[in-house]
Protein backbone atom coordinates (compact mmCIF):
# COMPACT_ATOMS: atom_id res chain seq x y z
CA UNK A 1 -22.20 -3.16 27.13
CA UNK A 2 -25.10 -1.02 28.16
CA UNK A 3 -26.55 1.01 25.49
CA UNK A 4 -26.88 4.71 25.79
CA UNK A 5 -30.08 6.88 24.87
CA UNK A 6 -27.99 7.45 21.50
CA UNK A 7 -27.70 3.42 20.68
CA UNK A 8 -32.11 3.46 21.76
CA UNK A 9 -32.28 6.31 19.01
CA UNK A 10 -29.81 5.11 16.31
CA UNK A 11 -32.12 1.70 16.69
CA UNK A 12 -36.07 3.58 16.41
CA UNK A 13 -34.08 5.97 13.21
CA UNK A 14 -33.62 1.97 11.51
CA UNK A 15 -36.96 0.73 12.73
CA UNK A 16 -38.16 3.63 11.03
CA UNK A 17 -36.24 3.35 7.71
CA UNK A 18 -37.07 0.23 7.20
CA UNK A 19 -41.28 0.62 7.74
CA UNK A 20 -40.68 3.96 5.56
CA UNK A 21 -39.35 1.14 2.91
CA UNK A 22 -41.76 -1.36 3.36
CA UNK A 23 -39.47 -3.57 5.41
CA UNK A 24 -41.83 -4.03 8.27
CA UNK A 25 -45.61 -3.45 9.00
CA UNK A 26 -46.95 -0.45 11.79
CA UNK A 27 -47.81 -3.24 14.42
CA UNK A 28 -44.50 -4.34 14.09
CA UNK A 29 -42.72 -1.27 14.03
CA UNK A 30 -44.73 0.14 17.65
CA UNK A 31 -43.37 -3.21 19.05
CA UNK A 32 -39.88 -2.71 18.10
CA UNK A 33 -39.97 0.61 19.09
CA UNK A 34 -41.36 -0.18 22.48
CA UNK A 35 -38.62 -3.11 23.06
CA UNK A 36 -36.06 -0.51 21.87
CA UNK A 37 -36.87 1.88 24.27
CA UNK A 38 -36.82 -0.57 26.92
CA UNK A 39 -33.68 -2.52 25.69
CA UNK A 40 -30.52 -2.20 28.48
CA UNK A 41 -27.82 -3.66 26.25
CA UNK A 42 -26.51 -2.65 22.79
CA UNK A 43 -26.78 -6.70 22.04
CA UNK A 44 -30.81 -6.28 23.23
CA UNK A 45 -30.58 -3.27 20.35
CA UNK A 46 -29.16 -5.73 17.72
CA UNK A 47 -30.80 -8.09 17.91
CA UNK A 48 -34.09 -5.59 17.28
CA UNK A 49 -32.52 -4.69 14.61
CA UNK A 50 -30.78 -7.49 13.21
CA UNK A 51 -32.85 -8.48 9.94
CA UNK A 52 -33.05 -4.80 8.48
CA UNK A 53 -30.12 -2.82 6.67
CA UNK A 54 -28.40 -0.42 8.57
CA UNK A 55 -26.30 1.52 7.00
CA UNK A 56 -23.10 2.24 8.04
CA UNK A 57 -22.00 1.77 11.81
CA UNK A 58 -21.35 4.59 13.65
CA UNK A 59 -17.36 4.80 14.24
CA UNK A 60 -16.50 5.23 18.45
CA UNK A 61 -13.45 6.87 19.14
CA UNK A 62 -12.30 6.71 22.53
CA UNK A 63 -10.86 10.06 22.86
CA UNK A 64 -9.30 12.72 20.66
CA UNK A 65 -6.90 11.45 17.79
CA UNK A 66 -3.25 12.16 18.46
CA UNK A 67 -2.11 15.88 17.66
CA UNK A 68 -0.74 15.56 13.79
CA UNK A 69 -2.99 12.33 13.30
CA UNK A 70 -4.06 11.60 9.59
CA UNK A 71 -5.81 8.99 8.91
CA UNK A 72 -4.25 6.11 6.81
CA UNK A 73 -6.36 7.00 3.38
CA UNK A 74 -5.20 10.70 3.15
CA UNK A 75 -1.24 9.56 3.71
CA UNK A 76 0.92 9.24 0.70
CA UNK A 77 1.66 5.62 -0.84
CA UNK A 78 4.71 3.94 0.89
CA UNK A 79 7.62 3.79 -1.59
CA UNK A 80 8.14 0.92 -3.74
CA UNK A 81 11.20 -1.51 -2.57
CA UNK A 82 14.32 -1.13 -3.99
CA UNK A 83 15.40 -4.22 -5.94
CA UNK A 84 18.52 -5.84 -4.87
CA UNK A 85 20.32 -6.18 -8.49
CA UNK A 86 20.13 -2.24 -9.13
CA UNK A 87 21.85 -1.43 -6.19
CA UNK A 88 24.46 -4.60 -6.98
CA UNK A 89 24.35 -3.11 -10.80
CA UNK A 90 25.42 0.37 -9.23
CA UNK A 91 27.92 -1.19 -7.00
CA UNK A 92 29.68 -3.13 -9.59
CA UNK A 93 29.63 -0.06 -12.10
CA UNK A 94 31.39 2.50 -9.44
CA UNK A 95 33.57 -0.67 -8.36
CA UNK A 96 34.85 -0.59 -12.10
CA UNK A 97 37.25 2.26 -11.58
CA UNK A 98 39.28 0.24 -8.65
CA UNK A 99 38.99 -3.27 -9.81
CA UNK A 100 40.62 -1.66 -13.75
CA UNK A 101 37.03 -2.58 -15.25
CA UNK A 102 36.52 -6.37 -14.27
CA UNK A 103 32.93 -5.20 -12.68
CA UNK A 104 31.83 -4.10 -15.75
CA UNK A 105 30.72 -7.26 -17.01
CA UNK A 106 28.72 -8.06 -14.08
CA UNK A 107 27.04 -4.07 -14.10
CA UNK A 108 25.79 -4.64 -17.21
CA UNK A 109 24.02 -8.03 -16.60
CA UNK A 110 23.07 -7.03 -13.18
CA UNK A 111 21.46 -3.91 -14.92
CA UNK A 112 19.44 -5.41 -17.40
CA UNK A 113 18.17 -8.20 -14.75
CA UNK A 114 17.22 -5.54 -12.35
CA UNK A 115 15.34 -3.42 -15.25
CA UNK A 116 13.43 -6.51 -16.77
CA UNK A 117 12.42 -7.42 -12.75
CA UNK A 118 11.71 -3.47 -11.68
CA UNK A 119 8.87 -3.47 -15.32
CA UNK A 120 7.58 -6.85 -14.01
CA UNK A 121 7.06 -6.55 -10.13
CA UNK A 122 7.06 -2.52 -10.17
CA UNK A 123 9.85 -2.03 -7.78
CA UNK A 124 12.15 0.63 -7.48
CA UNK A 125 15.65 1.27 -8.55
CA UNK A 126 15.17 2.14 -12.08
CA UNK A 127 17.83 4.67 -11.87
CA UNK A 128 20.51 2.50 -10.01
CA UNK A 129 20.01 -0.34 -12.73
CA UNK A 130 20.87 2.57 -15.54
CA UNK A 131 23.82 4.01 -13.71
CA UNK A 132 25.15 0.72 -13.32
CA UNK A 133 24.41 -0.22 -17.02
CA UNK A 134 26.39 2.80 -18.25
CA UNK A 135 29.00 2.26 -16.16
CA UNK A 136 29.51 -1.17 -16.94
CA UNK A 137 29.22 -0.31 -20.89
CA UNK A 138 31.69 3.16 -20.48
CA UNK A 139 34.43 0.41 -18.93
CA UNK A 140 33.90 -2.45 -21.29
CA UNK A 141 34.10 0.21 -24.09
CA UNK A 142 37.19 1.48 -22.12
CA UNK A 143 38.82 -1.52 -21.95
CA UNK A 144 38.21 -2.46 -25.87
CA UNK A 145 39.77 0.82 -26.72
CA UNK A 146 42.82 -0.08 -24.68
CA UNK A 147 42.88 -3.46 -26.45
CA UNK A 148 42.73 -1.94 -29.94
CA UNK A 149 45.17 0.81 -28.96
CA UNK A 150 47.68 -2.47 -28.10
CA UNK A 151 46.95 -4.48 -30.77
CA UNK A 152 47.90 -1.09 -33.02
CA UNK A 153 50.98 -0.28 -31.44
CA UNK A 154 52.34 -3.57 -31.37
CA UNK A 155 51.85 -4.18 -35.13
């Protein structure tokens, strides 16, 4: 690629840093400079420059950012997945109402799994693992009550 009058200046601005730090003696530098100024390609320019620090590299953009860009750093963190056993812990504890409580059971283990995975991994569906743990609990205790109530009336 042939370097631009920019590239020849960003090149003499690090040949000068680095004699201003000691990097390189004043023979050196007017040599540099000279080869700089004379240099066609940006890979003539590296090379120039190639054993001295340079900071950071200039970014090139190759035309205006889209309208409503924002760069990756200033957007908000994507959202955790959800885990799988919540939502089946949710599912079984709403299922308990048309299947007379025998997804309880499963709710509640499905629950507890999902909560012990979500604190290890960080996931999401903290809130789908305790609906489906109450659920599964209010129809187990539902379904113990009924039991007992039985067991009274038939004694």
């Amino acid at each position: 690629m042939l370097a631009s009058t920019a590239d020849r200046e960003r090149a003499v601005d690090v040949l000068r840093a680095g004699f201003s730090e000691g990097r390189l003696q004043a023979d050196e530098l007017e040599k540099r400079v000279a080869r700089a100024y004379q240099a066609r390609t940006v890979g003539e320019l590296t090379l120039i420059v190639a054993d001295l620090p340079q900071g950071p590299a200039p970014v090139q953009q190759f035309g205006p950012p889209p309208q409503g860009y924002v760069p990756r750093t200033f957007r908000p963190m994507p959202a955790p997945p959800t885990n799988g056993k919540a939502v089946g812990a949710l599912v079984c504890g709403v299922l308990t109402t048309m299947t007379m409580g025998l997804t309880g059971i499963p709710a509640v283990i499905l629950g507890h799994t999902a909560r012990t995975e979500i604190q290890r991994t960080g996931e999401g569906g903290e809130g789908f693992a305790m609906a489906g743990i109450i659920l599964g609990w209010l129809s187990i205790a539902g379904w113990a009550a009924f039991m007992l109530l039985m067991v009274l009336l038939a004694a």
